[in-house]
N, C-alpha and C. Protein backbone atom coordinates (compact mmCIF):
# COMPACT_ATOMS: atom_id res chain seq x y z
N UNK A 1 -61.40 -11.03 33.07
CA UNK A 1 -60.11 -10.74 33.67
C UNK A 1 -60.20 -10.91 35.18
N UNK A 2 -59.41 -11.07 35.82
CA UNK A 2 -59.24 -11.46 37.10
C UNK A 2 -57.75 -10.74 37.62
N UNK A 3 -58.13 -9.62 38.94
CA UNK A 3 -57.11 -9.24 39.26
C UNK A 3 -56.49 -9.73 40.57
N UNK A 4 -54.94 -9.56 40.38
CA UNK A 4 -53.98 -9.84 40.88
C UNK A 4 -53.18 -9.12 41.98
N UNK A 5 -52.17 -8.97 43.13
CA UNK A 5 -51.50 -8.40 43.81
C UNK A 5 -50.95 -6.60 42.87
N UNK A 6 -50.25 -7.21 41.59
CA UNK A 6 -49.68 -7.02 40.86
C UNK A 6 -50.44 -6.03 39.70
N UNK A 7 -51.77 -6.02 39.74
CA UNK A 7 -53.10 -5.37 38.83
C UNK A 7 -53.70 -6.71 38.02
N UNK A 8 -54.03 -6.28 36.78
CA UNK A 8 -55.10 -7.23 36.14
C UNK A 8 -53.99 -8.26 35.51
N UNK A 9 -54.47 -9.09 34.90
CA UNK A 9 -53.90 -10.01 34.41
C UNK A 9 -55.48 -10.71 33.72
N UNK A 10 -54.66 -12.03 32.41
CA UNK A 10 -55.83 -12.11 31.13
C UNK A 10 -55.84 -13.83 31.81
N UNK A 11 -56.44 -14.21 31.02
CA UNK A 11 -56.77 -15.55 31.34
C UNK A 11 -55.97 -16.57 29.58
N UNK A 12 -56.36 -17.85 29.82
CA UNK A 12 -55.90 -18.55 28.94
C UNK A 12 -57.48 -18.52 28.28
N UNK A 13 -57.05 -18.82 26.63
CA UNK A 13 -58.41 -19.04 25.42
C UNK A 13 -58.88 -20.31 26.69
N UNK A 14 -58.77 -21.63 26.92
CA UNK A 14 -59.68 -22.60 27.23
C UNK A 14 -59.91 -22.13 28.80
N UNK A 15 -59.70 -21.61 29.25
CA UNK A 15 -60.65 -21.03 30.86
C UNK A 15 -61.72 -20.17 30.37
N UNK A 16 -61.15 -19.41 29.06
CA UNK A 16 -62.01 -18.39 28.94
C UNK A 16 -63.41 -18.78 28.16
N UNK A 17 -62.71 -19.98 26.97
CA UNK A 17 -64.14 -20.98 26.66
C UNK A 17 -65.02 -21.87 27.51
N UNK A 18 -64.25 -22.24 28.94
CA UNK A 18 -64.98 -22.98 29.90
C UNK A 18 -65.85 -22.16 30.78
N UNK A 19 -65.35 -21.52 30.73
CA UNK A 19 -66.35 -19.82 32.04
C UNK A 19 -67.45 -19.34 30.58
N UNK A 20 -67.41 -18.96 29.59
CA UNK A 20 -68.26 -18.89 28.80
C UNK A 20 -69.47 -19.94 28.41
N UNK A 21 -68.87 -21.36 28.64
CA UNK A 21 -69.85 -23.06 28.13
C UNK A 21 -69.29 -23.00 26.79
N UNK A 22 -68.72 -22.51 26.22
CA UNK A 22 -68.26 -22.92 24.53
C UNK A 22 -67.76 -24.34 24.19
N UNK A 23 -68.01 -25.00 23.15
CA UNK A 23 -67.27 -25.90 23.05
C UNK A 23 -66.35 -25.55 22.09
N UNK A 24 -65.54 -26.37 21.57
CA UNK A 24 -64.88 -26.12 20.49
C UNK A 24 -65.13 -25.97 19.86
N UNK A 25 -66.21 -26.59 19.33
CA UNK A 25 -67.08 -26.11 17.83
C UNK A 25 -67.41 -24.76 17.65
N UNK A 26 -68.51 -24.44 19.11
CA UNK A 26 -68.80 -23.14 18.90
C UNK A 26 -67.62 -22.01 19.18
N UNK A 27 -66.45 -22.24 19.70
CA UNK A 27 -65.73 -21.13 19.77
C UNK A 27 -65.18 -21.08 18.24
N UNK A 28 -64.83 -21.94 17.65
CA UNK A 28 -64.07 -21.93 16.53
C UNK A 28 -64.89 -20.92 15.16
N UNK A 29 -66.45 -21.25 15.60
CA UNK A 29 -67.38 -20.69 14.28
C UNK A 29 -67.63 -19.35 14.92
N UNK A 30 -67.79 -18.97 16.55
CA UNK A 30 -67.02 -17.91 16.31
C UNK A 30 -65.86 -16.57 16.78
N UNK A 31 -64.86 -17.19 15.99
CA UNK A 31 -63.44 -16.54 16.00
C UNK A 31 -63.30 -17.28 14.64
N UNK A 32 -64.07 -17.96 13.55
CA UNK A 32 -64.10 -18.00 12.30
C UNK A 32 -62.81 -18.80 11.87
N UNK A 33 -62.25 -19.74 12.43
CA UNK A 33 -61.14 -20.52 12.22
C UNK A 33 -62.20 -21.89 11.92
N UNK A 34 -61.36 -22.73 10.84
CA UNK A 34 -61.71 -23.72 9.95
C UNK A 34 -62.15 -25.19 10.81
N UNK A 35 -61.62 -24.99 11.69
CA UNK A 35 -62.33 -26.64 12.64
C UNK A 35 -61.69 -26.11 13.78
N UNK A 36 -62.82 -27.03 14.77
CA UNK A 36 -62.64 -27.68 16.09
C UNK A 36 -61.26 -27.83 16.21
N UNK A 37 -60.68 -28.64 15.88
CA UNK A 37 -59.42 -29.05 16.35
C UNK A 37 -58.52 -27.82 16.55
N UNK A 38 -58.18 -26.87 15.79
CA UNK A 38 -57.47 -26.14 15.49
C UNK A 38 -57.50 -25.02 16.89
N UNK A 39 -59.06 -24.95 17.45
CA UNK A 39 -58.88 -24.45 18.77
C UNK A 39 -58.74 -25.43 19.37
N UNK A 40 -58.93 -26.91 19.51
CA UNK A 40 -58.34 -27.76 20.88
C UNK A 40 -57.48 -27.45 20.85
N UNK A 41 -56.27 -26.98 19.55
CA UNK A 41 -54.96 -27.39 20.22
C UNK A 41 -54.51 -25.77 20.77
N UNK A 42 -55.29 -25.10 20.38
CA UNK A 42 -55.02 -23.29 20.96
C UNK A 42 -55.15 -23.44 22.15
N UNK A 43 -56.11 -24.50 22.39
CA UNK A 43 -56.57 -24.45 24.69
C UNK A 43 -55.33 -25.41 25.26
N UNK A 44 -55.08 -26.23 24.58
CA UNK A 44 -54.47 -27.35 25.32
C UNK A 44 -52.71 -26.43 26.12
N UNK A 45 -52.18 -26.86 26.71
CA UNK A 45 -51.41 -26.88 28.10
C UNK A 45 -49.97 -26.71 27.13
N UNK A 46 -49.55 -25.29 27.35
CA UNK A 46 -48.56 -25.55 26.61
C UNK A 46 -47.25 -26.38 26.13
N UNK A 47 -47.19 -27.36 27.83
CA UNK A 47 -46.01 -28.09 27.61
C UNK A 47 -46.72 -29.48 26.49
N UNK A 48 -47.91 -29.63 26.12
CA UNK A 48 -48.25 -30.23 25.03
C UNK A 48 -47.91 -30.23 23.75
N UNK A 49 -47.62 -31.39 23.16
CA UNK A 49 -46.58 -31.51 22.22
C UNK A 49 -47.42 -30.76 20.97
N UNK A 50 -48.97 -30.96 21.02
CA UNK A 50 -49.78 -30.47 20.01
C UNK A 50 -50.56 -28.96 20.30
N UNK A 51 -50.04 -28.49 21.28
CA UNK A 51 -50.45 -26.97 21.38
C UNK A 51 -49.69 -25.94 20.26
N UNK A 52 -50.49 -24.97 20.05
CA UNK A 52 -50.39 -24.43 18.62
C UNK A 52 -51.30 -23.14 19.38
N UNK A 53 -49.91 -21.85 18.57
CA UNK A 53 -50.27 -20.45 18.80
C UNK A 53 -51.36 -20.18 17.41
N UNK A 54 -52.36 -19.26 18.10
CA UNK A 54 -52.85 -18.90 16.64
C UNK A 54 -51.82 -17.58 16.03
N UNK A 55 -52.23 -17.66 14.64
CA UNK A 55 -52.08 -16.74 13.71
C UNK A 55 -52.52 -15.00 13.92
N UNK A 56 -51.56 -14.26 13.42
CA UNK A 56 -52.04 -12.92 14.10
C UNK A 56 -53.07 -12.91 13.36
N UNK A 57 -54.09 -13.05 12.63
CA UNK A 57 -55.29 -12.78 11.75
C UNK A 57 -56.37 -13.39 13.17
N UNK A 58 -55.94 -14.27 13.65
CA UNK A 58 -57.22 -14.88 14.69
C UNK A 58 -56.53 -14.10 15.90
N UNK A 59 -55.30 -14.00 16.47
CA UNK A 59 -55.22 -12.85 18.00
C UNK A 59 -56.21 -11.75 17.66
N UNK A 60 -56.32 -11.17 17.04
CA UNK A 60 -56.78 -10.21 16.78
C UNK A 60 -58.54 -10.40 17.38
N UNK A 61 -58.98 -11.74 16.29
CA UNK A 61 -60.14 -12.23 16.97
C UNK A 61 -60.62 -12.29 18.00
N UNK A 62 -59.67 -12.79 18.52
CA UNK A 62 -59.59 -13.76 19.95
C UNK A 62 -59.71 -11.77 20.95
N UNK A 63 -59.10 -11.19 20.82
CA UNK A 63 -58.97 -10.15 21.81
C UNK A 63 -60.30 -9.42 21.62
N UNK A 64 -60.71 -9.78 20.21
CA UNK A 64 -62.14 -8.62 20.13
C UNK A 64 -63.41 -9.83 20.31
N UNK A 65 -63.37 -10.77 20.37
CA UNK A 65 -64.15 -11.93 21.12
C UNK A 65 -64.45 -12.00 22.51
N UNK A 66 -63.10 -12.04 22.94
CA UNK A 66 -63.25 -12.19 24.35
C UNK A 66 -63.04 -11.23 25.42
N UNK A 67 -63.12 -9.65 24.95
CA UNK A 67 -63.20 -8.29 25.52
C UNK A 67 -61.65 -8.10 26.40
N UNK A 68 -61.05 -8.47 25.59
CA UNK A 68 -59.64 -8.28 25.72
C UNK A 68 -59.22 -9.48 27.13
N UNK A 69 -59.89 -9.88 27.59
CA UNK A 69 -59.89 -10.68 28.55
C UNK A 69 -58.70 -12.37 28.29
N UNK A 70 -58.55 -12.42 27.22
CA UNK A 70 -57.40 -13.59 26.77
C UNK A 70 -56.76 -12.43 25.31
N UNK A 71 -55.33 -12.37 25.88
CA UNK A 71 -54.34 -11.41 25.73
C UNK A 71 -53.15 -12.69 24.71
N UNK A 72 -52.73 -11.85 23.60
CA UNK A 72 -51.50 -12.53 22.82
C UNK A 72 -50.80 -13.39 24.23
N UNK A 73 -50.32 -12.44 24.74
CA UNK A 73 -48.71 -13.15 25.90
C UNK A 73 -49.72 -14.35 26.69
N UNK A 74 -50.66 -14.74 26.79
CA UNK A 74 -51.15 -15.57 27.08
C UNK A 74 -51.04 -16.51 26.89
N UNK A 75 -50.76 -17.23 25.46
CA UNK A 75 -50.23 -18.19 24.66
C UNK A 75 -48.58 -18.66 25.11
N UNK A 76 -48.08 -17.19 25.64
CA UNK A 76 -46.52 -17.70 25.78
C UNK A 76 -46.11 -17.91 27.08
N UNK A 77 -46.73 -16.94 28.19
CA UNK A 77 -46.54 -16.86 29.43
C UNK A 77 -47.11 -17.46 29.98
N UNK A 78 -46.44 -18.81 30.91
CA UNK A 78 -47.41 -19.21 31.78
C UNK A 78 -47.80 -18.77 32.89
N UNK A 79 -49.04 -18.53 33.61
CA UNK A 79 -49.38 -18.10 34.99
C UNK A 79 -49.92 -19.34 35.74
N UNK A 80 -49.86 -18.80 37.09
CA UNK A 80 -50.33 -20.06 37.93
C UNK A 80 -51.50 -19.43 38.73
């Protein structure tokens, strides 16, 4: 997490796999989702035509993975 004027604020899943070294592979095996791809398109930029929210079964993951540090509203809200 990285704080702000404003208090803390979360990061996006692919900053948070790039500050970690994960690739896709390894983030995907583990947060236990079925392929690679399925997190490229979780990292990719939301105005991307192939970006894709995960499923509440993987948020859930994703928040106890990454120590709460990449947050649901993350996916929807963009920050700069």
């Amino acid at each position: 997490m990285t704080q702000s004027e404003t208090g803390w604020h979360s990061m996006t899943l692919n900053q948070w796999r790039k500050n970690k070294g994960h690739s896709y592979r390894s983030l995907a095996s583990l947060i236990g989702a079925s392929h690679a791809s399925v997190v490229r398109r979780w990292c990719l930029d939301m105005d991307d035509d192939d970006f894709m929210i995960p499923k509440p079964k993987y948020m859930s993951v994703i928040l106890e993975v990454t120590s709460g540090a990449v947050q649901p509203n993350d996916f929807y809200i963009r920050r700069s």
